[in-house]
Protein backbone atom coordinates (compact mmCIF):
# COMPACT_ATOMS: atom_id res chain seq x y z
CA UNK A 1 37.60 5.85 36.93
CA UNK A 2 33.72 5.86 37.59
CA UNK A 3 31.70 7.92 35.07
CA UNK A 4 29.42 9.86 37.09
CA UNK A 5 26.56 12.21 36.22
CA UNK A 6 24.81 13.12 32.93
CA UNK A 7 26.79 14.51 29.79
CA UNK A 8 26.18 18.32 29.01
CA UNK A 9 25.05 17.71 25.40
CA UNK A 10 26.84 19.48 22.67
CA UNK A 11 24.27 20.65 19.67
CA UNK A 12 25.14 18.78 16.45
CA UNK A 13 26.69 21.18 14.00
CA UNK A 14 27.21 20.87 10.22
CA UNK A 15 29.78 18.66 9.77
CA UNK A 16 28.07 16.05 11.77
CA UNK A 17 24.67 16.16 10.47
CA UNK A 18 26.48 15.53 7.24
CA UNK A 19 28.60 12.68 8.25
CA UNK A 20 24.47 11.17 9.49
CA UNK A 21 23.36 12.21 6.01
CA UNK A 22 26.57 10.26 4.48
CA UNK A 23 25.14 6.75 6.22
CA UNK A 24 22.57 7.08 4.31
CA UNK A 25 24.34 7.76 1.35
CA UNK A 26 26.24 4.41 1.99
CA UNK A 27 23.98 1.74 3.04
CA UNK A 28 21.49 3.51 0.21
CA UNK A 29 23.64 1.04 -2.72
CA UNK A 30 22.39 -1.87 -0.72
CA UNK A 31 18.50 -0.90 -0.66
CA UNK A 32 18.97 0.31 -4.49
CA UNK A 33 21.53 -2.22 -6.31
CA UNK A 34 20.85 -4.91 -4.43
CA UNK A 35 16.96 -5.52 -2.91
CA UNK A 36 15.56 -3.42 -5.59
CA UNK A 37 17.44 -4.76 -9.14
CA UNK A 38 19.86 -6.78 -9.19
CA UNK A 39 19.34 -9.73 -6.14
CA UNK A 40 15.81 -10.79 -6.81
CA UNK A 41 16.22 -11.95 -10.41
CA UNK A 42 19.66 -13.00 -9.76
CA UNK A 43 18.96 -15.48 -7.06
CA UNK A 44 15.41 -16.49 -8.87
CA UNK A 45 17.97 -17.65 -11.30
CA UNK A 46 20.46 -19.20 -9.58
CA UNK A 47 17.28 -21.20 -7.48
CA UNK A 48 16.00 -22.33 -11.41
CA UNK A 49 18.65 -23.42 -12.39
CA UNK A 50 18.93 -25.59 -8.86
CA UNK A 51 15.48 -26.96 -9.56
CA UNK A 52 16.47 -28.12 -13.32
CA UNK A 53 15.33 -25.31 -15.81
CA UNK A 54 17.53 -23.80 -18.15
CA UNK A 55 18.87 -20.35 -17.24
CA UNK A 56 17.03 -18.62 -20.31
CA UNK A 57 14.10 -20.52 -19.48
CA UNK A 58 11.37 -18.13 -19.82
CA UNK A 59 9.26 -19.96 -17.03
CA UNK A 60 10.00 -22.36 -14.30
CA UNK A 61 7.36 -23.98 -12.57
CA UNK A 62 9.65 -26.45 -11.04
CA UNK A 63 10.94 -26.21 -7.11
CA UNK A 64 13.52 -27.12 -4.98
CA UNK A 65 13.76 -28.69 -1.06
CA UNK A 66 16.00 -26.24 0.97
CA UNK A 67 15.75 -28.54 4.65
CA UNK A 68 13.08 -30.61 2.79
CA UNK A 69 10.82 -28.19 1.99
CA UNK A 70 9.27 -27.75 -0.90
CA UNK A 71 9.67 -24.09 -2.96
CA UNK A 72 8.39 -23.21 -5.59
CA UNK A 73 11.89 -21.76 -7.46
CA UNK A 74 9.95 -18.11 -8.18
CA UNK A 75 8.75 -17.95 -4.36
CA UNK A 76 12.27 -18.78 -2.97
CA UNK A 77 13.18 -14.82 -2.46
CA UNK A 78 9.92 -13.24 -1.64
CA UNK A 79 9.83 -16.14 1.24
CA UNK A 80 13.53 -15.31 1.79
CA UNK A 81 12.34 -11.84 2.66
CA UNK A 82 9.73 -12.89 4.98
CA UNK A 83 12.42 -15.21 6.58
CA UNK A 84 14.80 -12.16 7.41
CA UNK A 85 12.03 -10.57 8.97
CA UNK A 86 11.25 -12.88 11.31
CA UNK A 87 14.71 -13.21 12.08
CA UNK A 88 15.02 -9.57 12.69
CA UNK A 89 12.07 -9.92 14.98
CA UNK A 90 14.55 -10.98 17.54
CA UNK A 91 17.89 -9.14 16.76
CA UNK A 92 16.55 -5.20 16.00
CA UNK A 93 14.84 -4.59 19.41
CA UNK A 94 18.23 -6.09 21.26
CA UNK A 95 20.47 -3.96 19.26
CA UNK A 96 17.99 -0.81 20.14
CA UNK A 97 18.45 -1.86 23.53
CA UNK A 98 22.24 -2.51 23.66
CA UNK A 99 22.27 1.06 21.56
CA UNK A 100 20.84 2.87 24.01
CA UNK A 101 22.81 1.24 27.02
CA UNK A 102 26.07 2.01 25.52
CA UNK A 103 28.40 5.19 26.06
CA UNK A 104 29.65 4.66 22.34
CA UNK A 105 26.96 4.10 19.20
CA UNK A 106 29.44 4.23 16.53
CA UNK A 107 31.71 1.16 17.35
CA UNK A 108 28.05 -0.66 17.08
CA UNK A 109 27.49 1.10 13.74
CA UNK A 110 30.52 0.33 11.96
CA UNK A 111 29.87 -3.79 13.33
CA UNK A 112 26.90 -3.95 11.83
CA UNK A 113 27.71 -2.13 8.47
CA UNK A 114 31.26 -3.97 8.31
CA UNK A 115 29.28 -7.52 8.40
CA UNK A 116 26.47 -6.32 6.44
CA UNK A 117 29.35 -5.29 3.62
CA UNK A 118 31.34 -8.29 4.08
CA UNK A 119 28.22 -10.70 3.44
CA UNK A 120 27.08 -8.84 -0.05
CA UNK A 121 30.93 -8.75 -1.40
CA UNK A 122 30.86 -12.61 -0.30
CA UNK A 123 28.08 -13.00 -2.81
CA UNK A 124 30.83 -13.05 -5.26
CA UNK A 125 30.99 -16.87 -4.81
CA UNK A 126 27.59 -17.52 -5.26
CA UNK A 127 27.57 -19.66 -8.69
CA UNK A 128 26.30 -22.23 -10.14
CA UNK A 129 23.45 -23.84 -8.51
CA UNK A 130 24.75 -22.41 -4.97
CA UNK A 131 21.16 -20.56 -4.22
CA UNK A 132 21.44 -21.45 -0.30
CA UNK A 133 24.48 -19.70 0.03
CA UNK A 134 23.19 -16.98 -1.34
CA UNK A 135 20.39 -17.04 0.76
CA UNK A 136 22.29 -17.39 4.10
CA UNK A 137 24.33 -14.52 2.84
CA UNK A 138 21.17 -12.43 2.05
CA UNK A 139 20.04 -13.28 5.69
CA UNK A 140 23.14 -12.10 7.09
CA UNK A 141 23.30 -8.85 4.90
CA UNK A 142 19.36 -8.18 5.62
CA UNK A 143 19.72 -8.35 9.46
CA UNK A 144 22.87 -6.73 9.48
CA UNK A 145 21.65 -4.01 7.47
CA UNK A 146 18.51 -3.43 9.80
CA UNK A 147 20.73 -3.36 12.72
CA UNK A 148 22.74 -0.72 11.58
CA UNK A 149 19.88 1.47 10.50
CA UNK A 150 18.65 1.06 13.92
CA UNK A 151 21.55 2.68 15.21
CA UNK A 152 21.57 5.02 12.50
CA UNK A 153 18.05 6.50 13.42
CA UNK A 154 18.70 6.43 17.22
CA UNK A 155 21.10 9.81 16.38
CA UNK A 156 18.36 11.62 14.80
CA UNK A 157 16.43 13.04 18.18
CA UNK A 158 20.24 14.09 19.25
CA UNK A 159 20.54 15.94 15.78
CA UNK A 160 17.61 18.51 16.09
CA UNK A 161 14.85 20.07 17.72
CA UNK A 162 10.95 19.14 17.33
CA UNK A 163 10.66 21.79 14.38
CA UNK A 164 13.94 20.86 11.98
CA UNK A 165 13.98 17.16 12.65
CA UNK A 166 11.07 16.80 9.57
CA UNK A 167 13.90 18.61 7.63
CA UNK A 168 16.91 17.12 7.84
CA UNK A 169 15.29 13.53 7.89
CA UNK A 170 14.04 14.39 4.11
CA UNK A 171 17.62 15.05 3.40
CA UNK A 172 18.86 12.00 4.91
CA UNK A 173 16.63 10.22 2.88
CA UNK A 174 17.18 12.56 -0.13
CA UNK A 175 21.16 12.17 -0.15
CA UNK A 176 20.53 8.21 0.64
CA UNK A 177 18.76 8.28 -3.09
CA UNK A 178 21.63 9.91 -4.54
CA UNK A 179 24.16 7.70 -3.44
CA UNK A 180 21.99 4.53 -4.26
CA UNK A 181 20.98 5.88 -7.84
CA UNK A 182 25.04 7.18 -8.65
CA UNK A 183 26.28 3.25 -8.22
CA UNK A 184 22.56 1.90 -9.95
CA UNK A 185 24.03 4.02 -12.69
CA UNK A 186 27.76 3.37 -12.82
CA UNK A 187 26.14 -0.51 -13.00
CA UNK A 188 23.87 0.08 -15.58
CA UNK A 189 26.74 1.80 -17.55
CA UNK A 190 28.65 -2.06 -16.79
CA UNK A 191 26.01 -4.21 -18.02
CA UNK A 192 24.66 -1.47 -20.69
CA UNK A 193 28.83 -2.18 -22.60
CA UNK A 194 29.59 -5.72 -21.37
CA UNK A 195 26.55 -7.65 -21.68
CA UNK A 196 26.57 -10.51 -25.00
CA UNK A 197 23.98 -10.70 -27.03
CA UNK A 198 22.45 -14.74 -26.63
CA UNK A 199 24.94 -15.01 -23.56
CA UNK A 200 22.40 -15.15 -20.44
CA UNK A 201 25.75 -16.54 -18.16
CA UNK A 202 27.55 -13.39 -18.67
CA UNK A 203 24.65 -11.65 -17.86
CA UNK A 204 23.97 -13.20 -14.61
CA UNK A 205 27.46 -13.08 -13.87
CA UNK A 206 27.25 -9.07 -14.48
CA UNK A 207 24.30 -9.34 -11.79
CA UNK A 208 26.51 -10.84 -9.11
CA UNK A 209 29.56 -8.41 -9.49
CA UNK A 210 27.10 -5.35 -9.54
CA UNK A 211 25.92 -6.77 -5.89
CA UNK A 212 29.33 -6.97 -4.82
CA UNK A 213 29.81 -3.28 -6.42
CA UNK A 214 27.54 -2.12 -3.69
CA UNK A 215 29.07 -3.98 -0.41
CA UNK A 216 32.41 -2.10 -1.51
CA UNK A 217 30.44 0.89 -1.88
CA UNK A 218 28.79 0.46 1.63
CA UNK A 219 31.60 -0.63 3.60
CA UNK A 220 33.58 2.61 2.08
CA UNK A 221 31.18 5.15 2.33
CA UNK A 222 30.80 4.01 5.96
CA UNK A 223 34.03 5.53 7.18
CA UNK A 224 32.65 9.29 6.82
CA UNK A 225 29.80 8.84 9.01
CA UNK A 226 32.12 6.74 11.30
CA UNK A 227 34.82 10.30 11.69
CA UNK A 228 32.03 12.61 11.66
CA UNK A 229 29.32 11.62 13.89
CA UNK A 230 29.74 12.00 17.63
CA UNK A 231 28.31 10.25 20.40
CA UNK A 232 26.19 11.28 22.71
CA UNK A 233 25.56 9.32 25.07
CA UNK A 234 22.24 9.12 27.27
CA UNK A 235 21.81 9.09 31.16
CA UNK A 236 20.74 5.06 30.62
CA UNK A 237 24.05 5.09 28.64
CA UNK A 238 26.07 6.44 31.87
CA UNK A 239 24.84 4.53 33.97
CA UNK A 240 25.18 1.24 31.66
CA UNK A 241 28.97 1.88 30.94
CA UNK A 242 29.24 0.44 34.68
CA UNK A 243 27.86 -2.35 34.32
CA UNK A 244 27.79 -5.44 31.07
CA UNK A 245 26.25 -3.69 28.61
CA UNK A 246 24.88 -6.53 26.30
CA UNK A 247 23.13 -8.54 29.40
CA UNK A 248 21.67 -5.09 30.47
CA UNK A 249 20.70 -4.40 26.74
CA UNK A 250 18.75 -7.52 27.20
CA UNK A 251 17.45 -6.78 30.70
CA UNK A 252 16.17 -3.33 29.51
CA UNK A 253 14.72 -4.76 26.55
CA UNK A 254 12.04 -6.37 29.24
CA UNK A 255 11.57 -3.24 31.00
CA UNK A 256 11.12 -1.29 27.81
CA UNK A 257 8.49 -4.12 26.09
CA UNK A 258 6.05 -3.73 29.28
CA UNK A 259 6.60 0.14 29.62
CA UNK A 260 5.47 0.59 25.89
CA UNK A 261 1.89 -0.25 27.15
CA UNK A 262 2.35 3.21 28.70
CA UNK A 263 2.45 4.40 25.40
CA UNK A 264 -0.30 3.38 23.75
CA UNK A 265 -0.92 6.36 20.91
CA UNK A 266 3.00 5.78 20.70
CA UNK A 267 1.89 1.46 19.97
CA UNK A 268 -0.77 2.72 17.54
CA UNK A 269 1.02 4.90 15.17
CA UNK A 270 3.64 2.44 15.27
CA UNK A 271 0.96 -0.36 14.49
CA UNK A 272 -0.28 1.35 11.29
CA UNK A 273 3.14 2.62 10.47
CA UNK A 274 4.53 -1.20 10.39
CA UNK A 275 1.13 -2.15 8.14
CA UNK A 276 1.30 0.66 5.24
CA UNK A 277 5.50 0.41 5.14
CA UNK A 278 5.38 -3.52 4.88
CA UNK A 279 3.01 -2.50 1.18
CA UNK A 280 5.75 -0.02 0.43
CA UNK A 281 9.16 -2.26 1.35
CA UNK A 282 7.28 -5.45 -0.32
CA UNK A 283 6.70 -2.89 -3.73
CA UNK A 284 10.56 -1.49 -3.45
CA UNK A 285 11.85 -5.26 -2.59
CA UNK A 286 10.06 -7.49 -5.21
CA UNK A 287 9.47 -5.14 -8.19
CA UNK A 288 12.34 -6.14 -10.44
CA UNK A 289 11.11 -10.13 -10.07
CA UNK A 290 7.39 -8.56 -11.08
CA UNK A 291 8.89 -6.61 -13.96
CA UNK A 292 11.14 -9.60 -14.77
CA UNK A 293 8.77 -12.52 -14.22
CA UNK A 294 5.25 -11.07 -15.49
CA UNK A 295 6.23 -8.40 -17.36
CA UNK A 296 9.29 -9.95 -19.28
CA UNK A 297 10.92 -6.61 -19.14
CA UNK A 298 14.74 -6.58 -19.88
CA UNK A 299 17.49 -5.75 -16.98
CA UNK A 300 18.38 -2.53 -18.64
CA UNK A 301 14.69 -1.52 -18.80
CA UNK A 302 14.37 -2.24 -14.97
CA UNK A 303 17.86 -1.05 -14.00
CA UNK A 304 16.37 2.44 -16.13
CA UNK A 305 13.33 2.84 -14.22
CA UNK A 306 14.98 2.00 -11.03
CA UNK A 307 17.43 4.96 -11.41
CA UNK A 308 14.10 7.14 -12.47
CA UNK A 309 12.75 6.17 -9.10
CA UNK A 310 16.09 7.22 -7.26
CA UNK A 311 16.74 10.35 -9.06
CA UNK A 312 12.79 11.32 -8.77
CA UNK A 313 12.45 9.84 -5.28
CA UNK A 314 15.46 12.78 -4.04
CA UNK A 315 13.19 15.62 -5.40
CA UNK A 316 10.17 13.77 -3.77
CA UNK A 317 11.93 13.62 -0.32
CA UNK A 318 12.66 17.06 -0.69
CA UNK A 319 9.42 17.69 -2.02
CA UNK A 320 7.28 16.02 0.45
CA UNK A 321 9.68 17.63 2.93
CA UNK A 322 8.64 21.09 2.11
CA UNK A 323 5.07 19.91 2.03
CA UNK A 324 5.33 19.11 5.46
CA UNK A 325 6.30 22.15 6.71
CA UNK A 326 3.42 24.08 5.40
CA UNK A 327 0.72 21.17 6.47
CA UNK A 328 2.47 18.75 8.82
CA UNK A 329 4.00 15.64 8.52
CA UNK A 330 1.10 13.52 9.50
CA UNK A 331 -1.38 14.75 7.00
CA UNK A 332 1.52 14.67 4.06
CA UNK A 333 1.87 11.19 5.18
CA UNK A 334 -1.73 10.34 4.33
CA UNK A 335 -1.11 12.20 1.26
CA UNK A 336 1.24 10.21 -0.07
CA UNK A 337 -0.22 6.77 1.39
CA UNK A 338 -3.53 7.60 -0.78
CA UNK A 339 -0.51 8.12 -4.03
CA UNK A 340 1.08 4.67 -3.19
CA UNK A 341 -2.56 2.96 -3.37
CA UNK A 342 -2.98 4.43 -6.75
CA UNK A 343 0.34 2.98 -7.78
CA UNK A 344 -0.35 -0.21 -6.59
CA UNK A 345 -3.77 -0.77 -8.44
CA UNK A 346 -2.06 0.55 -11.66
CA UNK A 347 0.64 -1.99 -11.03
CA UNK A 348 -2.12 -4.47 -11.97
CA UNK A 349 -3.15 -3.10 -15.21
CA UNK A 350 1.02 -2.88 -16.79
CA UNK A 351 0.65 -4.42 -20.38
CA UNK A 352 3.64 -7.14 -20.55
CA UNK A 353 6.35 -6.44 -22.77
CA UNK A 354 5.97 -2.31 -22.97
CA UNK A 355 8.77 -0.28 -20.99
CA UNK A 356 7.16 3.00 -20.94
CA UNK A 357 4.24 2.36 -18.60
CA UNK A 358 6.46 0.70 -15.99
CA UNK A 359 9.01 3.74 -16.45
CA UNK A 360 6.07 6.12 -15.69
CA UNK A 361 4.77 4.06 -13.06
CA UNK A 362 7.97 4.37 -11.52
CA UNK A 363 8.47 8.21 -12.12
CA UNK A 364 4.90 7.84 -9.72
CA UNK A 365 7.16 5.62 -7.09
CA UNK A 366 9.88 7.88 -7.05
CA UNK A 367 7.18 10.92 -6.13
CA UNK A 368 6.05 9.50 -2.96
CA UNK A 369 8.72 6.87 -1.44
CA UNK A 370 11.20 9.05 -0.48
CA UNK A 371 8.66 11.62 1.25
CA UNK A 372 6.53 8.92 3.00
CA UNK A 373 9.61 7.22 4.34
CA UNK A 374 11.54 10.02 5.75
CA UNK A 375 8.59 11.79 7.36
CA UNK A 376 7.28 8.42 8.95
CA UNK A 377 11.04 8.23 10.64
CA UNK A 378 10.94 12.03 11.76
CA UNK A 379 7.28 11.98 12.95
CA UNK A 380 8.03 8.53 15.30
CA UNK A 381 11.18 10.43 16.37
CA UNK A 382 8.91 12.88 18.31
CA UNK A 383 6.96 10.23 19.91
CA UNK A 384 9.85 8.48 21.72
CA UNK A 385 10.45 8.77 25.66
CA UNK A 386 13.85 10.40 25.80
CA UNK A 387 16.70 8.12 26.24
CA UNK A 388 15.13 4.99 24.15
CA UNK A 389 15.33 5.90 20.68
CA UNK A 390 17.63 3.08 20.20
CA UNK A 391 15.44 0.50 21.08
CA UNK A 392 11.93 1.74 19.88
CA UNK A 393 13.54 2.18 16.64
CA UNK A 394 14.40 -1.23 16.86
CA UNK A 395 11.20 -2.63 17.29
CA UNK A 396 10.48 0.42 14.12
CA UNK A 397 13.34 -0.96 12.07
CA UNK A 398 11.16 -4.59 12.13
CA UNK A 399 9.18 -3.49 8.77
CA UNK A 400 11.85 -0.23 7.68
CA UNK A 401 14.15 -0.46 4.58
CA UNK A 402 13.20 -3.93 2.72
CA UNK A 403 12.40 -5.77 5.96
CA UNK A 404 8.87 -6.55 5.98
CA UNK A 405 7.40 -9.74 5.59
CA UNK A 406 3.58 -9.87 5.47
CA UNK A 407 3.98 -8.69 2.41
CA UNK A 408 6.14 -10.90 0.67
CA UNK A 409 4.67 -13.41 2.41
CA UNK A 410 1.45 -13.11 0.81
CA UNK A 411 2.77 -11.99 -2.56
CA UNK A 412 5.31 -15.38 -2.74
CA UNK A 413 1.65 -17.81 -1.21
CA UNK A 414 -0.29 -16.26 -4.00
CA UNK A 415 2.45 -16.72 -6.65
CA UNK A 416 2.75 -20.48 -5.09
CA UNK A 417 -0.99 -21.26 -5.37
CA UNK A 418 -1.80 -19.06 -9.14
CA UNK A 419 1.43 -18.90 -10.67
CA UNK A 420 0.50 -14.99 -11.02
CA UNK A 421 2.74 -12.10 -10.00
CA UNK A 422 -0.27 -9.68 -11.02
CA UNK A 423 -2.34 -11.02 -8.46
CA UNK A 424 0.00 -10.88 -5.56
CA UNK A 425 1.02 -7.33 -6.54
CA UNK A 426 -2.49 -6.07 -6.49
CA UNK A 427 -3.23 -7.48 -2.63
CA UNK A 428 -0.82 -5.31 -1.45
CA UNK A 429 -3.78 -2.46 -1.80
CA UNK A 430 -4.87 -4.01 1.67
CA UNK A 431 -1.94 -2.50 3.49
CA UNK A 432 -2.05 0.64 2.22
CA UNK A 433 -5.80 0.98 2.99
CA UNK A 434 -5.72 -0.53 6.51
CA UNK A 435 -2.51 1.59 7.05
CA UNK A 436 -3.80 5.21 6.19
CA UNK A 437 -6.97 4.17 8.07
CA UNK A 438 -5.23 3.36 11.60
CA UNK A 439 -2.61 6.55 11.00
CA UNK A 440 -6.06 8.76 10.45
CA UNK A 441 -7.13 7.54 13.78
CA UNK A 442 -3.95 8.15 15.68
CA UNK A 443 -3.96 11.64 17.69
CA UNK A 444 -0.40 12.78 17.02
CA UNK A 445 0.16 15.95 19.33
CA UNK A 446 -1.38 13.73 22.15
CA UNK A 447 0.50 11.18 21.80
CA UNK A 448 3.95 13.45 21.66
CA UNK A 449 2.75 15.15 24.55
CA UNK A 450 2.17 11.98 26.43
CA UNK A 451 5.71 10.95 25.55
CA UNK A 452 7.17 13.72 26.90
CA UNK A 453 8.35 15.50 23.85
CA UNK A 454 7.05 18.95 22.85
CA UNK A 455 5.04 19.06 19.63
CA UNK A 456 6.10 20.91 16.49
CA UNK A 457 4.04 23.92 15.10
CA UNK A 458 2.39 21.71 12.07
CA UNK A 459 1.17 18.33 12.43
């Protein structure tokens, strides 16, 4: 039978703003175990030991030829990065699109989690020398990752009004840091009683089953959000369950691309937003391979600070949250954008060898990602024509959550031409600088009003 007319929406209640808090909570092990700790060095390895070096080597300045190219063996990830980016480019918007065309979200939720999952607990056969299959893999998890958290986000608006949505996406972001920081720390606890002294195989081997630790994790956790969430589908979405919804996800993707420019305070914030993020996801994605590389720091003492970060960064979200609400989310964004440029030029200054700097510098992480992040989300939430969240937080989603690549771009080119991680760490100042600049200029209540969407009290 025809579906006809628009669905009454039903407000969201408890239970499901808690099964959208629980995504978080599951894809969370990926951002944390994976991007943050454990893949970086892991796959730097496993490319070394493809170029010749020995697998304690304490440098490598050899490279290897993936499709004939030549890479350096400590730029292979940070270009990896980039790679997935790019790649996103063209899936995020589409899935935004099909999103918002379809009567049901969640079956497109649980397909991108399930293959996201599925390609991190295949990482359990990456050995040896096998470093392109674990890239491929990390493609596959990367985009698959995005795509869900594309989907994710486009249930936000349907969560909450103007004034709570600041709120409850600090506690999205807050429970995500849990979850993430509870497995960091059930694998720390692993390679804390079964790592051998003068055995670096057994260690690396402990860094590949801790990766597949958190595909388990995030395919399992998945199923809450999966029973609790409900949809709620849009007029586009009625009016797309009658007709192919993937070709029309693609068709509206057109229409959507030239009806941005009718948006263009919506195109600006968005602009600086994808700038200062791509300094913050190229710190969160490439900071153990700094601390490893330059630093020489140990996997405990990384694995250590990381879980300072999460544990800090819940208190932050929460923090920055409630800072908000007395100021407004835009201005504690610039807040915490001037905090991330002090971290960076600090970065610089780490003496090797010496864990409690880069602990404390990470204590200063932990402060301001969580905040910065989940405010950025709720603040572009409110500058969205109704009925497209799904596919302008796809073209959002481009530089969220470990997927920027100007960044690592630059940071792996530097590395490549100096053979210094310190150097590519500290020109990631430029983003944060250009960033907060552009956001300044960006009239927020304008540009909500002239989306449609009524303005929250503080801004």
């Amino acid at each position: 039978m025809a579906v006809t007319g628009t669905p009454t929406p039903v407000p969201a209640g408890k239970r499901e703003r808690t099964g959208w808090y629980l995504y978080d909570w599951a894809n969370s092990a990926f951002s944390t175990t994976v991007i943050t700790v454990f893949l970086g060095p892991f796959l730097t390895s496993v490319t070394e030991q493809a170029a010749g070096c020995a697998i304690d080597a304490d440098e490598c300045t050899a490279s290897v030829h993936p499709l004939g190219i030549t890479v350096a063996a400590g730029s292979y990830f940070p270009y990896l990065v980039s790679l997935s980016v790019l790649l996103t480019v063209f899936v995020l918007p589409v899935m935004g699109a099909v999103a918002d065309r379809a009567p049901r979200k969640k079956p497109l939720l649980a397909g991108a989690a399930f293959v996201g999952a599925a390609a991190t607990i295949a990482m359990a056969f990456v050995t040896g020398e096998r470093y392109l299959l674990g890239g491929v893999l990390f493609l596959i998890a990367n985009i698959a990752f995005g795509a869900s958290v594309v989907v994710y986000n486009s249930f936000l608006p349907q969560l909450s009004g103007p004034d709570e949505r600041d709120r409850i996406s600090s506690r999205g972001w807050a429970v995500g840091y849990l979850g993430g920081g509870l497995l960091l720390l059930l694998n720390l606890v692993a390679v804390t009683l079964l790592t051998e002294e003068g055995n670096p195989q057994r260690t690396l081997d402990l860094a590949r089953w801790s990766i597949v630790s958190a595909g388990v994790w995030w395919a399992a956790f998945t199923l809450f959000p999966l029973l609790w969430l409900r949809d709620h589908p849009s007029s586009e979405a009625v009016e797309g369950a009658r007709g192919n919804v993937l070709t029309d996800g693609f068709k509206q993707l057109g229409h959507t691309v030239k009806a941005m420019r009718a948006y263009p305070l919506t195109l600006a914030f968005l602009g600086a937003y994808l700038i200062y993020n791509d300094g913050i996801q190229t710190v969160i994605s490439l900071a153990s391979q700094f601390g490893t590389e330059e630093l020489h720091l140990e996997q405990t003492t990384l694995i250590i600070t990381i879980l300072i970060v999460q544990f800090l960064a819940f208190g932050g979200a929460l923090l920055l949250g409630a800072l908000a609400n007395r100021i407004g989310s835009h201005k504690t964004i610039l807040v915490s954008l001037a905090l991330w440029l002090g971290v960076v030029v600090a970065s610089y200054f780490l003496p090797e060898g010496a864990p409690v700097p880069f602990m404390l510098l990470g204590a200063g992480i932990g402060l301001v990602m969580g905040g910065s992040q989940a405010l950025s989300r709720s603040l572009f939430s409110q500058l969205i024509p109704e009925g497209k969240e799904g596919e302008y937080y796809g073209f959002y989603e481009i530089s969220d959550k470990g997927t920027s690549w100007l960044g690592p771009l630059f940071f792996g080119l530097i590395f490549q031409v100096t053979n210094s991680y310190r150097l590519g760490i500290i020109s990631l100042v430029v983003f944060f600088l250009v960033g907060g600049v552009l956001l300044a200029l960006v009239p927020v209540r304008r540009a909500i009003v002239a989306a449609g969407n009524t303005p929250p009290t503080l801004l």
